[in-house]
Protein backbone atom coordinates (compact mmCIF):
# COMPACT_ATOMS: atom_id res chain seq x y z
CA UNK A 1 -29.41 20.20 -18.45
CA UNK A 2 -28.28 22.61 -21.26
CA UNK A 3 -24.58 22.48 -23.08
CA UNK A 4 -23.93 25.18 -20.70
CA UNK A 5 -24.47 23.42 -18.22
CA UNK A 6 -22.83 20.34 -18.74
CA UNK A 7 -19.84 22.47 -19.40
CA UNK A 8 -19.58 23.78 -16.48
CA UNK A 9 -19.99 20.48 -14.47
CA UNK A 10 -16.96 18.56 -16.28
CA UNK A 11 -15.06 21.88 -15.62
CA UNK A 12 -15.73 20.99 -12.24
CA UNK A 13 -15.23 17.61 -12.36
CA UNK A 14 -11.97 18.31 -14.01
CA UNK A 15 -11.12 21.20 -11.82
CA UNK A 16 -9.68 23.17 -14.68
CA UNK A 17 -10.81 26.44 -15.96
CA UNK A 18 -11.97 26.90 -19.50
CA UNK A 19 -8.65 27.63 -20.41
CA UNK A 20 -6.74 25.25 -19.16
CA UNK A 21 -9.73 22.65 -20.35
CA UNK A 22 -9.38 23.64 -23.79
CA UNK A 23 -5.38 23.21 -23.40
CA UNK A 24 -6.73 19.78 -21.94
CA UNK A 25 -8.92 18.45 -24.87
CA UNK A 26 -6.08 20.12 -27.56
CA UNK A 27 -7.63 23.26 -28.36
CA UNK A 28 -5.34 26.10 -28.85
CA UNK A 29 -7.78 28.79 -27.95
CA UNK A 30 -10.44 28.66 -25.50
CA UNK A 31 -12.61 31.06 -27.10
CA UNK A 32 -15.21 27.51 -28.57
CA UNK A 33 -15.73 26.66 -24.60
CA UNK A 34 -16.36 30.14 -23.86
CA UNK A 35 -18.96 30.24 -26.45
CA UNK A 36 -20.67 27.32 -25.35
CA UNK A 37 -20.94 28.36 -21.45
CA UNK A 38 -22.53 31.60 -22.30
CA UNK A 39 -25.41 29.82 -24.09
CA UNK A 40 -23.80 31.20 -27.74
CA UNK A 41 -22.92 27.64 -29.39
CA UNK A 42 -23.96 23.72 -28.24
CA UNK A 43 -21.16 21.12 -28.08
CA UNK A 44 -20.84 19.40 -31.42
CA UNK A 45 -19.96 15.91 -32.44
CA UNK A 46 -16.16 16.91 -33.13
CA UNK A 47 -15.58 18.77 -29.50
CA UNK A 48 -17.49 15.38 -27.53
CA UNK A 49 -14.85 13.41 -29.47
CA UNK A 50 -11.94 15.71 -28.06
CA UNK A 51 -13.63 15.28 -24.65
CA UNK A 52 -13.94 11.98 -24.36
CA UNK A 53 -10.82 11.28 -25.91
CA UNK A 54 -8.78 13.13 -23.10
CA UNK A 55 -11.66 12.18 -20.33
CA UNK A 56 -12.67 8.42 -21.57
CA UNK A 57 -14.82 8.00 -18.33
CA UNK A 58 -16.91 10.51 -19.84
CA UNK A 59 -20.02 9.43 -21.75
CA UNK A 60 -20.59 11.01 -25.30
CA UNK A 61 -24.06 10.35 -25.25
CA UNK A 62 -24.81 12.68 -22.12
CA UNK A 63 -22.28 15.28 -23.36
CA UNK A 64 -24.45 15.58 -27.03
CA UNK A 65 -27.87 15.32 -25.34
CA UNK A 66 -27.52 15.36 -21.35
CA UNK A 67 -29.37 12.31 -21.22
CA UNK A 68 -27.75 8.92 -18.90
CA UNK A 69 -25.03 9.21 -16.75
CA UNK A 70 -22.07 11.48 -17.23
CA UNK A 71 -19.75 8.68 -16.36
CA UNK A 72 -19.76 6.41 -18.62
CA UNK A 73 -17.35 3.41 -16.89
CA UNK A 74 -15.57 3.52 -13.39
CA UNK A 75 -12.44 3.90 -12.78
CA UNK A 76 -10.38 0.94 -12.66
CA UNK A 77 -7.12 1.02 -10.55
CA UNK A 78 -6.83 -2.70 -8.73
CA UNK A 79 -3.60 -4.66 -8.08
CA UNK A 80 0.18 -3.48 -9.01
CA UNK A 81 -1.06 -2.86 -12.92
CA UNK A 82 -2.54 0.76 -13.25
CA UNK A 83 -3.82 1.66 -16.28
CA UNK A 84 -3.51 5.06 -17.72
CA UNK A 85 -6.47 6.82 -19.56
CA UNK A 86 -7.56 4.75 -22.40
CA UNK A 87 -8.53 6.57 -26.08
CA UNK A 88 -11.86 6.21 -27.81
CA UNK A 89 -9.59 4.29 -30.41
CA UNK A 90 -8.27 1.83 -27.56
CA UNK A 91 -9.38 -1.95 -28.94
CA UNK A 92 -9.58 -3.51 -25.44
CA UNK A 93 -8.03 -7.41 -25.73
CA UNK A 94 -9.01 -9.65 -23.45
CA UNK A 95 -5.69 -11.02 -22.66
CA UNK A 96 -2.44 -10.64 -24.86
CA UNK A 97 1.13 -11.47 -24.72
CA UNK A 98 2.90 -8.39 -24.89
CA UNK A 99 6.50 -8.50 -25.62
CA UNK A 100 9.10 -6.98 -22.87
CA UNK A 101 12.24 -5.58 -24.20
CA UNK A 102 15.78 -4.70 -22.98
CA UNK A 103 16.77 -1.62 -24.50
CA UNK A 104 19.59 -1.08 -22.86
CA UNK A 105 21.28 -4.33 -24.52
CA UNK A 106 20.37 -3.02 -28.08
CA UNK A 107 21.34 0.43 -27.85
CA UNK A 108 18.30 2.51 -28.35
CA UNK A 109 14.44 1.91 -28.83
CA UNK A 110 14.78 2.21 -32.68
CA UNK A 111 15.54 -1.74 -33.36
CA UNK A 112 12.89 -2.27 -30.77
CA UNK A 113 11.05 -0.48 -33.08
CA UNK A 114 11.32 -1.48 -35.77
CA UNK A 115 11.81 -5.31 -35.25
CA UNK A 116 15.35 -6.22 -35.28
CA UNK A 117 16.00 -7.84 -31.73
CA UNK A 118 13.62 -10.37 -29.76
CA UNK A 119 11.89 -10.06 -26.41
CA UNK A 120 13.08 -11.17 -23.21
CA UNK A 121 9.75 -12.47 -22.16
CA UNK A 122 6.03 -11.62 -22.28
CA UNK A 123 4.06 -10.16 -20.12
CA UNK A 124 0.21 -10.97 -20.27
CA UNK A 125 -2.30 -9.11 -18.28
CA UNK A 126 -6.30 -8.99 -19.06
CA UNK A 127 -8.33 -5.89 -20.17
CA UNK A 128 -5.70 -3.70 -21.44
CA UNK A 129 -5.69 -1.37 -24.55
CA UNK A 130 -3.35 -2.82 -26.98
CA UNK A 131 0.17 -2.85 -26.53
CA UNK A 132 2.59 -3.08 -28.70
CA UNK A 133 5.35 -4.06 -26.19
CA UNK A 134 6.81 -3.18 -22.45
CA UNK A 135 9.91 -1.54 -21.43
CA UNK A 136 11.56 -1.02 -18.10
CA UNK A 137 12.03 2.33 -16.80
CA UNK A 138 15.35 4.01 -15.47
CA UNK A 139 16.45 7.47 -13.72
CA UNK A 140 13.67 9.33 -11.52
CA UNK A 141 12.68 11.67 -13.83
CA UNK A 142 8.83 10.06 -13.15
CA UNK A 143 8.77 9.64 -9.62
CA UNK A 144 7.07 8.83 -7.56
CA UNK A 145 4.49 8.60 -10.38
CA UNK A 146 6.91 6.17 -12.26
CA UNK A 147 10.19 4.56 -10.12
CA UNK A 148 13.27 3.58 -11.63
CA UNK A 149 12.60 -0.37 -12.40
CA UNK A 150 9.13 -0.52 -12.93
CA UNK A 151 7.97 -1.23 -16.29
CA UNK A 152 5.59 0.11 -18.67
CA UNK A 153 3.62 -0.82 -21.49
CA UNK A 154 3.29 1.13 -24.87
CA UNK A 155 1.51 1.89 -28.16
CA UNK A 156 3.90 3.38 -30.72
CA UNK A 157 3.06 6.32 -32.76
CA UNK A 158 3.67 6.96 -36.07
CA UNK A 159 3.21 10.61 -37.00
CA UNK A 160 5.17 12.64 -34.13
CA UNK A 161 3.24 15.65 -35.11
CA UNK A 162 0.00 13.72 -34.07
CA UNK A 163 0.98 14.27 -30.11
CA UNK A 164 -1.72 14.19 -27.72
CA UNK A 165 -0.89 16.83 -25.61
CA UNK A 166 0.04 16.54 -22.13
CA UNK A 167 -0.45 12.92 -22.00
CA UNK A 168 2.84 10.10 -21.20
CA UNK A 169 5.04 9.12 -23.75
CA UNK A 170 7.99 6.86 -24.21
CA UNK A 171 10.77 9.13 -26.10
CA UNK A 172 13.72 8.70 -28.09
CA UNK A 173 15.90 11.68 -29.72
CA UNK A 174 18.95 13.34 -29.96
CA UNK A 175 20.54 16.04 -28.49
CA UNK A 176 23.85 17.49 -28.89
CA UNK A 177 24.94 14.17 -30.67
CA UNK A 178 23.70 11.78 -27.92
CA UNK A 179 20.68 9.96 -28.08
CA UNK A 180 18.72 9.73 -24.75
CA UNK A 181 15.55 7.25 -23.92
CA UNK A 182 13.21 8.63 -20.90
CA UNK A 183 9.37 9.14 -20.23
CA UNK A 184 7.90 12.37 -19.96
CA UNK A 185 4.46 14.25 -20.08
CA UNK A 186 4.95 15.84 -23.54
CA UNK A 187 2.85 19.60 -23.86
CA UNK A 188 2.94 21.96 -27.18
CA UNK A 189 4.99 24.77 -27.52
CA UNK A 190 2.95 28.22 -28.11
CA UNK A 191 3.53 29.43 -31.48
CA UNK A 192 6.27 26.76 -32.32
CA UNK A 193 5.01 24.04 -33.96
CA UNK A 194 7.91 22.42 -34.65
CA UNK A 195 9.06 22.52 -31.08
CA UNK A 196 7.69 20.03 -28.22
CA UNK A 197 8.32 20.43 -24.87
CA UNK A 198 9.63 17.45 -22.19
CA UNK A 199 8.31 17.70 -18.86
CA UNK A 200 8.97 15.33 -15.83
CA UNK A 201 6.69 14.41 -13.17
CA UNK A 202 9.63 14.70 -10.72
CA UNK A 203 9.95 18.67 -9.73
CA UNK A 204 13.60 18.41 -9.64
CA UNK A 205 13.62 17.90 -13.29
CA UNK A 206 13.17 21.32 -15.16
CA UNK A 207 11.31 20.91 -18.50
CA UNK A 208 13.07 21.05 -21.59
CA UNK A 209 12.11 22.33 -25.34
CA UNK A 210 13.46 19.51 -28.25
CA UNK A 211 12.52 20.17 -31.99
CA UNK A 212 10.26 17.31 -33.43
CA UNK A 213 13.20 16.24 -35.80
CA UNK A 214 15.02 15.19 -33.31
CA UNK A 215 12.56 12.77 -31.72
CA UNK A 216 13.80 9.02 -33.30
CA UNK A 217 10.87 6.85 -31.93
CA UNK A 218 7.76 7.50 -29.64
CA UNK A 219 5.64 5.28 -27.92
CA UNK A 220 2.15 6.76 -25.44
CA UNK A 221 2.32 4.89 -22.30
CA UNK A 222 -0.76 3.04 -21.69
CA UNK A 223 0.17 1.29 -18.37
CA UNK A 224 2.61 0.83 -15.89
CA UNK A 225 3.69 -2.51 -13.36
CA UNK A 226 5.68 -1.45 -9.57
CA UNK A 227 6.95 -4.64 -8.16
CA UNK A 228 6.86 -3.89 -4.72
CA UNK A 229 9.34 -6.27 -2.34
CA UNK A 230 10.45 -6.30 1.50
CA UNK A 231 14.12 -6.89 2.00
């Protein structure tokens, strides 16, 4: 199978065109996957990392030389825990104690953050990327991806202009001198790099443009618990 090739059967897979691929992996321009499916250029080292970084079931060994399986681990969605897409970079723990937090009671995720108030339990659940704590959701902003009351489980980030786009994040910042907490798919702004764009999973939420200086703390969501009760 050539580079071509493959290309074309993750774009099916995927279901996205080369375009919206590209957009996918964080390209700006699709011109490097056009390239590649007309047989002008082979997929290098640096574009399997973007792959498999925003499609870890994918196996970077078949993408480089089309040998194995594409798939490089199934898909594992069991139980009321439902892990989101994991990062090449994920260390996997067998079983941690990750810290749940009230934000509500401290006013903000920033002394989550950055340490000044203690956890109202632990939550400890095998196999998961690390986590650097658990929060729970509110508002419907998420549904019925995300429901007001479940929880989810986060990795904070450091550099805000080192977004992954398109994936979840847990979001602080200001606006208009109010400082809001929510969950949102975050996805670049064309030709405003110092602009990110909020978008909810819930249609009746329109998406909304914040500069990066406003954001105050981010966290990418790496998992989510639904308690589900009768009565």
């Amino acid at each position: 199978m050539t580079d071509a090739e493959r290309i074309n059967t993750l774009l099916e897979y995927t279901k996205l065109n080369g375009k919206n691929f590209a957009l996918r992996i964080g390209l700006s321009y699709p011109d490097s996957i056009y390239h590649i499916q007309r047989g002008r250029n082979g997929i290098s080292d640096k574009l399997a990392d973007r792959i498999v970084m925003a499609f870890p079931e994918i196996d970077k060994g078949w993408l480089l030389t089309g040998e194995g399986d594409m798939f490089r681990v199934a898909a594992r969605r069991s139980g009321i825990v439902h892990p989101l897409p994991a990062f090449t970079t994920d260390a996997r723990v067998g079983r941690q104690q990750v810290p749940l937090y009230d934000f509500e009671a401290v006013a903000g995720l920033v002394p989550i953050f950055t340490n000044q108030n203690t956890p109202i339990d632990y939550i400890s659940i095998p196999d998961l990327p690390k986590c650097d704590g658990a929060v729970y959701v509110r508002g419907d902003s998420m549904y019925p991806l995300l429901k007001s009351g479940d929880i989810v489980m986060y990795k904070q980030i450091q550099d805000y202009y080192n977004i992954i786009w398109g994936e979840m994040y847990l979001i602080s910042f200001n606006y208009e001198g109010e400082e809001y907490i929510t969950v949102k798919f975050i996805k670049k702004v064309e030709e405003k790099p110092d602009m990110v764009l909020l978008v909810s999973h819930n249609p009746h939420h329109a998406p909304k443009e914040i500069p990066v200086s406003a954001i105050r703390a981010l966290a990418m969501v790496k998992a989510s618990i639904r308690f589900n009760t009768m009565g």
